[in-house]
Each structure stands twice: as C-alpha cells, then as structure tokens.
PDB file of N, CA and C in Angstrom:
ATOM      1  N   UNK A   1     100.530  18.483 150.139  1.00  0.00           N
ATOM      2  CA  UNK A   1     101.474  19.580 150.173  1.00  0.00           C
ATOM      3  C   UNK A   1     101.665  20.002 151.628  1.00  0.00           C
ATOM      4  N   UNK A   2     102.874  19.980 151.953  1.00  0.00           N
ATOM      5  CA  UNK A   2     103.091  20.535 153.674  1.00  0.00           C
ATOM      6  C   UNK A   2     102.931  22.590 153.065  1.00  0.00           C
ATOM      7  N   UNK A   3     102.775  22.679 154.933  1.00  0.00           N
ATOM      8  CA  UNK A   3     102.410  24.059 155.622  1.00  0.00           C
ATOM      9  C   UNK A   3     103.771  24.590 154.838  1.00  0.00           C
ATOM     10  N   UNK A   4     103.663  26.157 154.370  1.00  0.00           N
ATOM     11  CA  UNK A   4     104.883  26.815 153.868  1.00  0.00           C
ATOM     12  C   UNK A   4     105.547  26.965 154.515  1.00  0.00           C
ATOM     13  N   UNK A   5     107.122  26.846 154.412  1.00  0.00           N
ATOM     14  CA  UNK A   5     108.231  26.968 155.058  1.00  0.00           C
ATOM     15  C   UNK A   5     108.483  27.774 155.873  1.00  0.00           C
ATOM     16  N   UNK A   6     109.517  28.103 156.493  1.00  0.00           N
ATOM     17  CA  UNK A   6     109.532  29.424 157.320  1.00  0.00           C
ATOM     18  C   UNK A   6     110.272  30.083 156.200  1.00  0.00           C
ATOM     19  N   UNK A   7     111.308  30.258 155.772  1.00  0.00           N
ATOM     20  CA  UNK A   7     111.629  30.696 154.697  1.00  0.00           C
ATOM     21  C   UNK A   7     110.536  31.922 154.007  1.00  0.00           C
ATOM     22  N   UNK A   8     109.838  31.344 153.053  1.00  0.00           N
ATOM     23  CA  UNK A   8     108.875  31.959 152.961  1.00  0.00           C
ATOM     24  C   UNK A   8     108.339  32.683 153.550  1.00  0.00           C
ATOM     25  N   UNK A   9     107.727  32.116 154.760  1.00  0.00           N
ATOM     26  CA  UNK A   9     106.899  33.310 155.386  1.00  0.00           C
ATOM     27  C   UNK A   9     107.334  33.691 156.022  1.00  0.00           C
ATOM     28  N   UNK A  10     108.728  33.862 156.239  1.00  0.00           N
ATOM     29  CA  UNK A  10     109.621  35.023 156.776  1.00  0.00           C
ATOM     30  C   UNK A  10     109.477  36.480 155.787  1.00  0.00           C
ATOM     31  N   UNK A  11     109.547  36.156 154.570  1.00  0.00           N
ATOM     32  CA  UNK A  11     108.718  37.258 153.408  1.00  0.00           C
ATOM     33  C   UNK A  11     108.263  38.185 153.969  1.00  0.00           C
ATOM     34  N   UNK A  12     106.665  37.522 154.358  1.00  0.00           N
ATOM     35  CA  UNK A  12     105.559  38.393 155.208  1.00  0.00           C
ATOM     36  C   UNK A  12     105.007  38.979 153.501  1.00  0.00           C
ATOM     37  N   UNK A  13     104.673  40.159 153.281  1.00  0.00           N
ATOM     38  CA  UNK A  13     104.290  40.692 152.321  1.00  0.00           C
ATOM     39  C   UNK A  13     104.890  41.263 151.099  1.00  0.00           C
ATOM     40  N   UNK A  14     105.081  40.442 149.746  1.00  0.00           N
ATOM     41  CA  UNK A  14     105.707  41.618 148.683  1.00  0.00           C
ATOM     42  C   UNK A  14     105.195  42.171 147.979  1.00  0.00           C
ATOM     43  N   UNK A  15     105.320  43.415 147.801  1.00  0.00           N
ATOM     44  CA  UNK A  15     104.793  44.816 147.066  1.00  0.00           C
ATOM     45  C   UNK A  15     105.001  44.629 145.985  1.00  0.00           C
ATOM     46  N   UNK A  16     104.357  44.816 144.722  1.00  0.00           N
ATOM     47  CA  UNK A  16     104.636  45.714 143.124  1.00  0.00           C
ATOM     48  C   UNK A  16     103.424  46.850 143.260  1.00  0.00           C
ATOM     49  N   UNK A  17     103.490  48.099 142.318  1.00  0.00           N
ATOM     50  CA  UNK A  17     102.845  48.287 141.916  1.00  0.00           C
ATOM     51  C   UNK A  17     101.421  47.648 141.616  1.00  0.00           C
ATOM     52  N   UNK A  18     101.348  46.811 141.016  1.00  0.00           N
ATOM     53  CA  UNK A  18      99.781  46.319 140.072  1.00  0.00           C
ATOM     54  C   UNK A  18      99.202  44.992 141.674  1.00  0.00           C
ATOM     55  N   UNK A  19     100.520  44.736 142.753  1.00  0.00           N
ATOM     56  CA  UNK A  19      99.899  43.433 143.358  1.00  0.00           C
ATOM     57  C   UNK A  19     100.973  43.699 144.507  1.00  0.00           C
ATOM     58  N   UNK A  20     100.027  42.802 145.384  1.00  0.00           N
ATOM     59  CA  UNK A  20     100.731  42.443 146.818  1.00  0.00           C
ATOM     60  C   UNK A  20     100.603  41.027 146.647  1.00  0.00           C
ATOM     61  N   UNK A  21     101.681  40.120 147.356  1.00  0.00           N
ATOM     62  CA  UNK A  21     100.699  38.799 147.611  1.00  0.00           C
ATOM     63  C   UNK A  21     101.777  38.319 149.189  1.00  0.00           C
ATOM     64  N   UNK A  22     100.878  37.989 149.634  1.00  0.00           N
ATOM     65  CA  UNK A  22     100.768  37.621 151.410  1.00  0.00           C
ATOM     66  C   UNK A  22     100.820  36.207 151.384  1.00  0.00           C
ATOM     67  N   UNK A  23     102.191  35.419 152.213  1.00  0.00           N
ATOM     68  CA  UNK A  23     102.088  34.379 152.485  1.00  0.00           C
ATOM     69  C   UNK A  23     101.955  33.992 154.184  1.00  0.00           C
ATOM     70  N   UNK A  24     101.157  33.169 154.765  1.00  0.00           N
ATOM     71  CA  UNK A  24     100.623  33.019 156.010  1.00  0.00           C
ATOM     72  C   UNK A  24     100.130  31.710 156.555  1.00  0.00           C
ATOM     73  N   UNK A  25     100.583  31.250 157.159  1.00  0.00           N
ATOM     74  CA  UNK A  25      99.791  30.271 158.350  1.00  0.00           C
ATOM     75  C   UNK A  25      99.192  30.834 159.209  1.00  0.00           C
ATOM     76  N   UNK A  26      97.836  30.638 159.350  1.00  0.00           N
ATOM     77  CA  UNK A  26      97.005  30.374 160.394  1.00  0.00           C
ATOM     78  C   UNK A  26      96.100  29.590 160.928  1.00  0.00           C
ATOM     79  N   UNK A  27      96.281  29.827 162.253  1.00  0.00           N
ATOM     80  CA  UNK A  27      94.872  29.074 163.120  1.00  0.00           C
ATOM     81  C   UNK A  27      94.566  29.483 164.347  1.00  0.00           C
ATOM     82  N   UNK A  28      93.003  29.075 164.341  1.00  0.00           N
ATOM     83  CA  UNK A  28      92.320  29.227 165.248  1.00  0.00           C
ATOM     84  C   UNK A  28      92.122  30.630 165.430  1.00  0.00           C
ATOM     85  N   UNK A  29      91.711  31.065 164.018  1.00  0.00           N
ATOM     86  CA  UNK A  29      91.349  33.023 163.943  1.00  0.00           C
ATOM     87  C   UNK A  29      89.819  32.639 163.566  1.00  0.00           C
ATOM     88  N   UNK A  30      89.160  34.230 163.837  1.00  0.00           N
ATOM     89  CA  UNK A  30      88.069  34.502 163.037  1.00  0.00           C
ATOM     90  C   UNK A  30      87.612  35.600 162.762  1.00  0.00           C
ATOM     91  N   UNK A  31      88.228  36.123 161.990  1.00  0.00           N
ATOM     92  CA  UNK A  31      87.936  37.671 161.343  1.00  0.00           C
ATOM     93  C   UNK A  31      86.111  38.128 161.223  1.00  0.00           C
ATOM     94  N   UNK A  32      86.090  39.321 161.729  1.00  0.00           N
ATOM     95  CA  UNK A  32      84.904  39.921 161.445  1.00  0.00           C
ATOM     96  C   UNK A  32      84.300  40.552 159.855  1.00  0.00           C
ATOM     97  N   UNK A  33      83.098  40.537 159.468  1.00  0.00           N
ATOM     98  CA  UNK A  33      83.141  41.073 158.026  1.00  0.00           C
ATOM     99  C   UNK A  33      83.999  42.421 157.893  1.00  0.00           C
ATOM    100  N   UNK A  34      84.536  42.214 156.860  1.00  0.00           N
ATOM    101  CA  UNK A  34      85.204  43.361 156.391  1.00  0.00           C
ATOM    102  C   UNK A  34      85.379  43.522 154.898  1.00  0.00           C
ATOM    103  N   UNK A  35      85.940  44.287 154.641  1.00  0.00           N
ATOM    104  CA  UNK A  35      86.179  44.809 152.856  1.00  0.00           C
ATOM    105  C   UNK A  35      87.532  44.914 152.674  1.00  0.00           C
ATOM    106  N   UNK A  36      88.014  45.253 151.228  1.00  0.00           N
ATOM    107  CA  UNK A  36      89.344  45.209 150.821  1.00  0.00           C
ATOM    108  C   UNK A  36      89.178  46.122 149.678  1.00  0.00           C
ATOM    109  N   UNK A  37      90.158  47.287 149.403  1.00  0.00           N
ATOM    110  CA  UNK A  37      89.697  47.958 148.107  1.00  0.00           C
ATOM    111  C   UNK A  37      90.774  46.842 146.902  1.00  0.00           C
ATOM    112  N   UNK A  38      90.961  46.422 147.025  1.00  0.00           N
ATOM    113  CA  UNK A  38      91.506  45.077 145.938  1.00  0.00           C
ATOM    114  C   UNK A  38      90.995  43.862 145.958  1.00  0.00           C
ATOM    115  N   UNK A  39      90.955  43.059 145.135  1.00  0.00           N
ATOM    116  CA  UNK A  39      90.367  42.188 144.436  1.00  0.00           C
ATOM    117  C   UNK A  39      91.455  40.809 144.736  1.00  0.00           C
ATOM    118  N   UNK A  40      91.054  39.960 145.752  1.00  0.00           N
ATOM    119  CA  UNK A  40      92.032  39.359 146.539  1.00  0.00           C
ATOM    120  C   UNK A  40      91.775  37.485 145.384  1.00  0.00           C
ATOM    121  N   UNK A  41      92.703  36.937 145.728  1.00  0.00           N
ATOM    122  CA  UNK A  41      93.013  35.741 145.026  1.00  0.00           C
ATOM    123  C   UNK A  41      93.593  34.941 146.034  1.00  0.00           C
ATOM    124  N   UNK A  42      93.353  33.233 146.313  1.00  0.00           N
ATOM    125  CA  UNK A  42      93.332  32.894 147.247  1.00  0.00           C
ATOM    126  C   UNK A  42      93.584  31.869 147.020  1.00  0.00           C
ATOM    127  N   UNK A  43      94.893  31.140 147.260  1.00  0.00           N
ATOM    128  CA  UNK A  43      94.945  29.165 147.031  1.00  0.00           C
ATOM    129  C   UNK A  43      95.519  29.008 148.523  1.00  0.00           C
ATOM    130  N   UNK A  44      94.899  27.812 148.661  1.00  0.00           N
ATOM    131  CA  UNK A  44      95.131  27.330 150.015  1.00  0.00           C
ATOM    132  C   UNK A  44      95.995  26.132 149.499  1.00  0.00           C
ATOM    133  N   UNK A  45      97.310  26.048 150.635  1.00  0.00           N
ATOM    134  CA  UNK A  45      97.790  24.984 149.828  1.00  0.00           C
ATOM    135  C   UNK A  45      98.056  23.446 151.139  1.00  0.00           C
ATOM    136  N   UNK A  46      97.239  23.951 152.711  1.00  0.00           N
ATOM    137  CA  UNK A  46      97.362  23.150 153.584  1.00  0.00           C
ATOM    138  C   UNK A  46      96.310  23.701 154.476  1.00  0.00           C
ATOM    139  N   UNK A  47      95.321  22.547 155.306  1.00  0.00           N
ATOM    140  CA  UNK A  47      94.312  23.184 155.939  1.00  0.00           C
ATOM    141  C   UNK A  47      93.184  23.492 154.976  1.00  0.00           C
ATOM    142  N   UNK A  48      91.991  23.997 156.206  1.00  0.00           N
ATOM    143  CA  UNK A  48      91.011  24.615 155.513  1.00  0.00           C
ATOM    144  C   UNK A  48      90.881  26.204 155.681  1.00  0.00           C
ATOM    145  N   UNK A  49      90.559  27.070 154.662  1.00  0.00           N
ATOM    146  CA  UNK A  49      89.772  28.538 154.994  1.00  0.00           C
ATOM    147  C   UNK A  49      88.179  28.144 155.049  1.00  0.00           C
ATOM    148  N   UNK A  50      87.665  28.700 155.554  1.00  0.00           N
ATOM    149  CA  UNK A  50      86.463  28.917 155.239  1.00  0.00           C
ATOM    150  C   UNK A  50      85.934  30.033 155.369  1.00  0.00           C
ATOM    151  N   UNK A  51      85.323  30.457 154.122  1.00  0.00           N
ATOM    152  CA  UNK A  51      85.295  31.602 154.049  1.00  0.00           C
ATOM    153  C   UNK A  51      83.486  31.961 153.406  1.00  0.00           C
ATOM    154  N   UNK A  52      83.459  33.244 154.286  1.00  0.00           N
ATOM    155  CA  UNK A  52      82.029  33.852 154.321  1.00  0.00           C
ATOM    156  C   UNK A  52      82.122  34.768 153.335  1.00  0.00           C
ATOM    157  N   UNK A  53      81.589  34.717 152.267  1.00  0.00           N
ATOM    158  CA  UNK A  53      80.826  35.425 150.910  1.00  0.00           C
ATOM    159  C   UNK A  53      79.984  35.706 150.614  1.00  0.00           C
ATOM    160  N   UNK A  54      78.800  36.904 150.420  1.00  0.00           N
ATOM    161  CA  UNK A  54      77.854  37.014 149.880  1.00  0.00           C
ATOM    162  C   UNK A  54      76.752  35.981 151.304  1.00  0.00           C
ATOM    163  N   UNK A  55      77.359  36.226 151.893  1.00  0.00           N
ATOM    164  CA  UNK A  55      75.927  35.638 153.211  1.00  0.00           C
ATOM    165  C   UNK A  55      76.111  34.321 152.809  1.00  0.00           C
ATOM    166  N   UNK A  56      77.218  33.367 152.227  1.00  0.00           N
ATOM    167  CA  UNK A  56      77.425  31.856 152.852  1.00  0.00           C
ATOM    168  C   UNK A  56      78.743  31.622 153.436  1.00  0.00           C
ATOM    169  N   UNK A  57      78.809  30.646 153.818  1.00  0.00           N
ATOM    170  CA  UNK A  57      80.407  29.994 154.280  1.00  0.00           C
ATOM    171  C   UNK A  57      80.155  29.093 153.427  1.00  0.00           C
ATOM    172  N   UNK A  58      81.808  28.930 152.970  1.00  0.00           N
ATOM    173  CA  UNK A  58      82.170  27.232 152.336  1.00  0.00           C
ATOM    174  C   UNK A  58      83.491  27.342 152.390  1.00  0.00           C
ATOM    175  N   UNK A  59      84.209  26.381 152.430  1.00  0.00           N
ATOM    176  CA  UNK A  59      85.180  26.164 152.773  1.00  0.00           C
ATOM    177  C   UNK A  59      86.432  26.229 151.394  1.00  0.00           C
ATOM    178  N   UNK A  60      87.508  26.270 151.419  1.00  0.00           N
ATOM    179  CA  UNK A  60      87.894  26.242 150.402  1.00  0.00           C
ATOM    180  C   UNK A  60      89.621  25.051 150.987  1.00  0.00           C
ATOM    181  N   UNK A  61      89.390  24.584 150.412  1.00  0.00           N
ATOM    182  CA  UNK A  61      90.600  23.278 150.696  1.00  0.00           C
ATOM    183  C   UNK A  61      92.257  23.132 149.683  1.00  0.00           C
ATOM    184  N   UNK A  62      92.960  22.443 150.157  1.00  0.00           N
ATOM    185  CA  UNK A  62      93.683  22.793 149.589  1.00  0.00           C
ATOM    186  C   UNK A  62      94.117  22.209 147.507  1.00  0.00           C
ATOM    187  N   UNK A  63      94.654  23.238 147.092  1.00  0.00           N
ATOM    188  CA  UNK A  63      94.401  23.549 145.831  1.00  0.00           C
ATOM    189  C   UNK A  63      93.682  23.985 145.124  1.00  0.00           C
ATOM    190  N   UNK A  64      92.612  24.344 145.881  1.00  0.00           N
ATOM    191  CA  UNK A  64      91.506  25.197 145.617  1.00  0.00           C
ATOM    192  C   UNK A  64      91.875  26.518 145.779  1.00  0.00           C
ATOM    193  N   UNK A  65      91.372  27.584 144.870  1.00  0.00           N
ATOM    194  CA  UNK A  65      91.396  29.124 144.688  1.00  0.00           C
ATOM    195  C   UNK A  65      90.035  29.936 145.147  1.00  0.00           C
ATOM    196  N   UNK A  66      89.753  30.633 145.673  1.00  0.00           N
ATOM    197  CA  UNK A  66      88.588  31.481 145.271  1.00  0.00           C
ATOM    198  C   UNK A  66      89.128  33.408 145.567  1.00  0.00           C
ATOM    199  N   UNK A  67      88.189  33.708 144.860  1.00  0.00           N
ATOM    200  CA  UNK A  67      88.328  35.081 144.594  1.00  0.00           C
ATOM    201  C   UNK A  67      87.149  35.800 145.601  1.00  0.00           C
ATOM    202  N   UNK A  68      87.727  36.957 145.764  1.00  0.00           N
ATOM    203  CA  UNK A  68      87.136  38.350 146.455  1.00  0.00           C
ATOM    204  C   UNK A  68      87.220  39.228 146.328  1.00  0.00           C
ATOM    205  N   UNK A  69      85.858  39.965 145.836  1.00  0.00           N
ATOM    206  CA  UNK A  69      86.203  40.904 144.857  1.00  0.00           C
ATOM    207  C   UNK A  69      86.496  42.143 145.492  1.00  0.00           C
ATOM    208  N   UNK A  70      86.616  43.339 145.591  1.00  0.00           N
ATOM    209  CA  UNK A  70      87.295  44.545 145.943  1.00  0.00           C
ATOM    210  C   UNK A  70      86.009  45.126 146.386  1.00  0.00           C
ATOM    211  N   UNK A  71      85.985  45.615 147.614  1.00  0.00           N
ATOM    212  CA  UNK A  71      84.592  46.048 148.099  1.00  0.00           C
ATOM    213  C   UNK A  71      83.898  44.933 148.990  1.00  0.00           C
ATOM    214  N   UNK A  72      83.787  43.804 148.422  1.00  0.00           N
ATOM    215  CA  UNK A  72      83.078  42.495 149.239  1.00  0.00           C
ATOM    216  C   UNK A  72      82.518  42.348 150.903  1.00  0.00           C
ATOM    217  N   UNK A  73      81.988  42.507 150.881  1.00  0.00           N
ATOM    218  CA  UNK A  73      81.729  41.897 152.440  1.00  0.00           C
ATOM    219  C   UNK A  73      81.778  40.248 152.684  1.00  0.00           C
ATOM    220  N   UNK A  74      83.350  40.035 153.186  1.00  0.00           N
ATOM    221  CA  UNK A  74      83.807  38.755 153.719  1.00  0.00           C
ATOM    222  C   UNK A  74      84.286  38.771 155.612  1.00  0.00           C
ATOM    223  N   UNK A  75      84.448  37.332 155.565  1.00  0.00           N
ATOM    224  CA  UNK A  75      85.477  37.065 156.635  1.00  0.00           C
ATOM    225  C   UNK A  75      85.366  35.327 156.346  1.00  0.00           C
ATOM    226  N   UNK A  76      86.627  35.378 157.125  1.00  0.00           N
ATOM    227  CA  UNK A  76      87.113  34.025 156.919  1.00  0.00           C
ATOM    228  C   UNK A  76      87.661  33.534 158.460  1.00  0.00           C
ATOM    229  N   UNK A  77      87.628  32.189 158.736  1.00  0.00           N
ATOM    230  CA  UNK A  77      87.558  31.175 159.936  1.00  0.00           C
ATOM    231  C   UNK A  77      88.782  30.413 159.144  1.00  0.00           C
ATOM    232  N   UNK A  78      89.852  29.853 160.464  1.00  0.00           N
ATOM    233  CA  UNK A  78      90.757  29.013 160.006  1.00  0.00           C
ATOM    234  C   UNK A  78      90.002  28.326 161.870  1.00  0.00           C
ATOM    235  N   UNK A  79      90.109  27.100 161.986  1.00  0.00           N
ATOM    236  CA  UNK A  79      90.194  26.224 162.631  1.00  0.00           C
ATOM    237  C   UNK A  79      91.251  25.140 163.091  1.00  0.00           C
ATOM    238  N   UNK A  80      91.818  24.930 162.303  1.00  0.00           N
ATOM    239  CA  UNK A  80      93.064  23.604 162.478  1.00  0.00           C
ATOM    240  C   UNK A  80      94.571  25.040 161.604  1.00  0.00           C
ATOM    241  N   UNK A  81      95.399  24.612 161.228  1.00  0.00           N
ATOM    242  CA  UNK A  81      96.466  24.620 160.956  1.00  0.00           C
ATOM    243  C   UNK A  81      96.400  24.844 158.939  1.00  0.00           C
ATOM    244  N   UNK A  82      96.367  26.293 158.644  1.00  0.00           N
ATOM    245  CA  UNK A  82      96.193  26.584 157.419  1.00  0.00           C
ATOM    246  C   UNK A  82      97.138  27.361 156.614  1.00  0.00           C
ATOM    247  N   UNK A  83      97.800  27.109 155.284  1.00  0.00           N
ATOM    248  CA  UNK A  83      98.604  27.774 154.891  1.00  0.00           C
ATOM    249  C   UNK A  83      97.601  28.544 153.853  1.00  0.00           C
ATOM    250  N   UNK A  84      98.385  29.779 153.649  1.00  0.00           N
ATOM    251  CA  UNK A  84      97.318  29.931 152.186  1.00  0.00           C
ATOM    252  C   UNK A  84      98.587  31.462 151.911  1.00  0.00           C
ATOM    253  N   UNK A  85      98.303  31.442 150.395  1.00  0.00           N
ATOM    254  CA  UNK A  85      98.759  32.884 149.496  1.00  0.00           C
ATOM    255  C   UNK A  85      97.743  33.476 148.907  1.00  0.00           C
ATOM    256  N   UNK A  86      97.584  34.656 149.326  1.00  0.00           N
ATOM    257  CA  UNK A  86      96.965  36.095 149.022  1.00  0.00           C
ATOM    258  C   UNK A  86      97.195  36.978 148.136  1.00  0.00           C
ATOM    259  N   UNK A  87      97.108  36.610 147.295  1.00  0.00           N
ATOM    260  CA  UNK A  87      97.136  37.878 145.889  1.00  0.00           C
ATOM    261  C   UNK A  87      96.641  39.256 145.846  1.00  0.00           C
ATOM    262  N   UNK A  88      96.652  40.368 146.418  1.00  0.00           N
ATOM    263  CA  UNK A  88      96.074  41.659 146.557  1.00  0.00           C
ATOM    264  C   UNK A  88      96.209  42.018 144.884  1.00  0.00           C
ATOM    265  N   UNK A  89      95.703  42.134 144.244  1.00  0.00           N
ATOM    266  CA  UNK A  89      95.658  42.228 142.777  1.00  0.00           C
ATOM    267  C   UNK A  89      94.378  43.877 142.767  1.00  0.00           C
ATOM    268  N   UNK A  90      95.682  45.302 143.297  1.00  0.00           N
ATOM    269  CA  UNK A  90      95.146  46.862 142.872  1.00  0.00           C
ATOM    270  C   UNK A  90      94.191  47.196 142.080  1.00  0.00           C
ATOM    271  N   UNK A  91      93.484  47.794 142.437  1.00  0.00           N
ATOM    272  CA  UNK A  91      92.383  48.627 141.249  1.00  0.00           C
ATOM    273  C   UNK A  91      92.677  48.375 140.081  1.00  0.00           C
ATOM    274  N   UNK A  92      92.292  47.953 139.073  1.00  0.00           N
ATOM    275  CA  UNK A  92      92.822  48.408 137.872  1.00  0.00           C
ATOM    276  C   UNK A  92      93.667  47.458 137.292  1.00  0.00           C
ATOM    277  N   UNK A  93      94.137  46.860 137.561  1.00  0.00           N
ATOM    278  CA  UNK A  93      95.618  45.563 137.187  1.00  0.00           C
ATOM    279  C   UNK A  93      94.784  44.278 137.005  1.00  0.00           C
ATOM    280  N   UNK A  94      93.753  44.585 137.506  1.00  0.00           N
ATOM    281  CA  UNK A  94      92.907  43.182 136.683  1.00  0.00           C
ATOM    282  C   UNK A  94      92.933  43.334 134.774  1.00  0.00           C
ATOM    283  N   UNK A  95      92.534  44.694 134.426  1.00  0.00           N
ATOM    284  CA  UNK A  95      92.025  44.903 133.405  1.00  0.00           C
ATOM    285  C   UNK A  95      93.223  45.424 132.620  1.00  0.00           C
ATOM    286  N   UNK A  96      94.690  45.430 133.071  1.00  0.00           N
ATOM    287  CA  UNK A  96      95.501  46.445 132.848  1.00  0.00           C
ATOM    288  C   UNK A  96      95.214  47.824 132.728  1.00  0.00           C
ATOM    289  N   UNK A  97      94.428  47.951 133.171  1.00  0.00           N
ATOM    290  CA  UNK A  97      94.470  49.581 133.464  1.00  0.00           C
ATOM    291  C   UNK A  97      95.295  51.047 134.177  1.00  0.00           C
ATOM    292  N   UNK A  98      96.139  50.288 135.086  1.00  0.00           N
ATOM    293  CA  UNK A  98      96.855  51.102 135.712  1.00  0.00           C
ATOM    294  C   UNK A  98      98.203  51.627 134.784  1.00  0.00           C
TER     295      UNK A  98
END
C-alpha cells in the first residue's frame, strides 16, 4: 500500500462528536511519554510506528492495528517514512455511552 495521498492529508483532522480520526505521514519524530484522555486506534498502512506501551516498544507494521487506551503512558518513534490513521474514539463511545 503506498504513503496516503496528499488529498487526504490535506484533511488533517475530522471531528464527530463520539471520534476524531487523524490522517498523517511521518518521519524521523520521537515523541516523549504522554497520555490521551481517548482511547486511540491505530493502522499503519506504510512504514513502521513503533510504539512504547506499558514499558515495551514493538513495532507495529503495516496493516497492523494496535490500541491505546485513554490515560496510557505511550510514545511512539517513526524512523523511515510512515503513514498511519488515528482514531480518537471519546470517553464513552466505546461503550455507547455518550
């Protein structure tokens, strides 16, 4: 699968209520631990993330998903040339609750 279009990530971020989801290329970042009060969802669809969870790194490749839960202490490393979509999935909209 090629890097997302510009098209796309001309987007940048769309809002609902219950979700955000973030489309992005990056590289050669490395975010410090941090938190999220939402419960993030994650397919990479070019490149690697690798991403720090719970005190490991592993990488997550493309077509691969992993989740982060709301509160978490993460950060994530791109190295080479990475596309990926971000699901911000709000308090509550997991369970339909909102």
């Amino acid at each position: 699968m090629a890097h997302i279009p510009e098209a796309l990530l001309g987007l940048g971020k769309i809002s609902d209520e219950n979700c955000d989801v973030t489309i992005a290329t990056r590289e050669h970042i490395n975010s410090p631990l941090h938190t999220h009060a939402t419960t993030n969802y994650v397919t990479v669809s070019e490149g690697t993330l690798y991403l720090t969870l719970d005190g490991a790194e592993r990488p997550v490749r493309p077509g691969e998903w992993c989740v982060i839960p709301a509160g978490a202490d993460h950060a994530e490393r791109f190295t080479d040339k990475t596309s990926v979509i971000v699901f911000w999935v709000k308090h509550g909209a997991e369970s339909g609750q909102l």
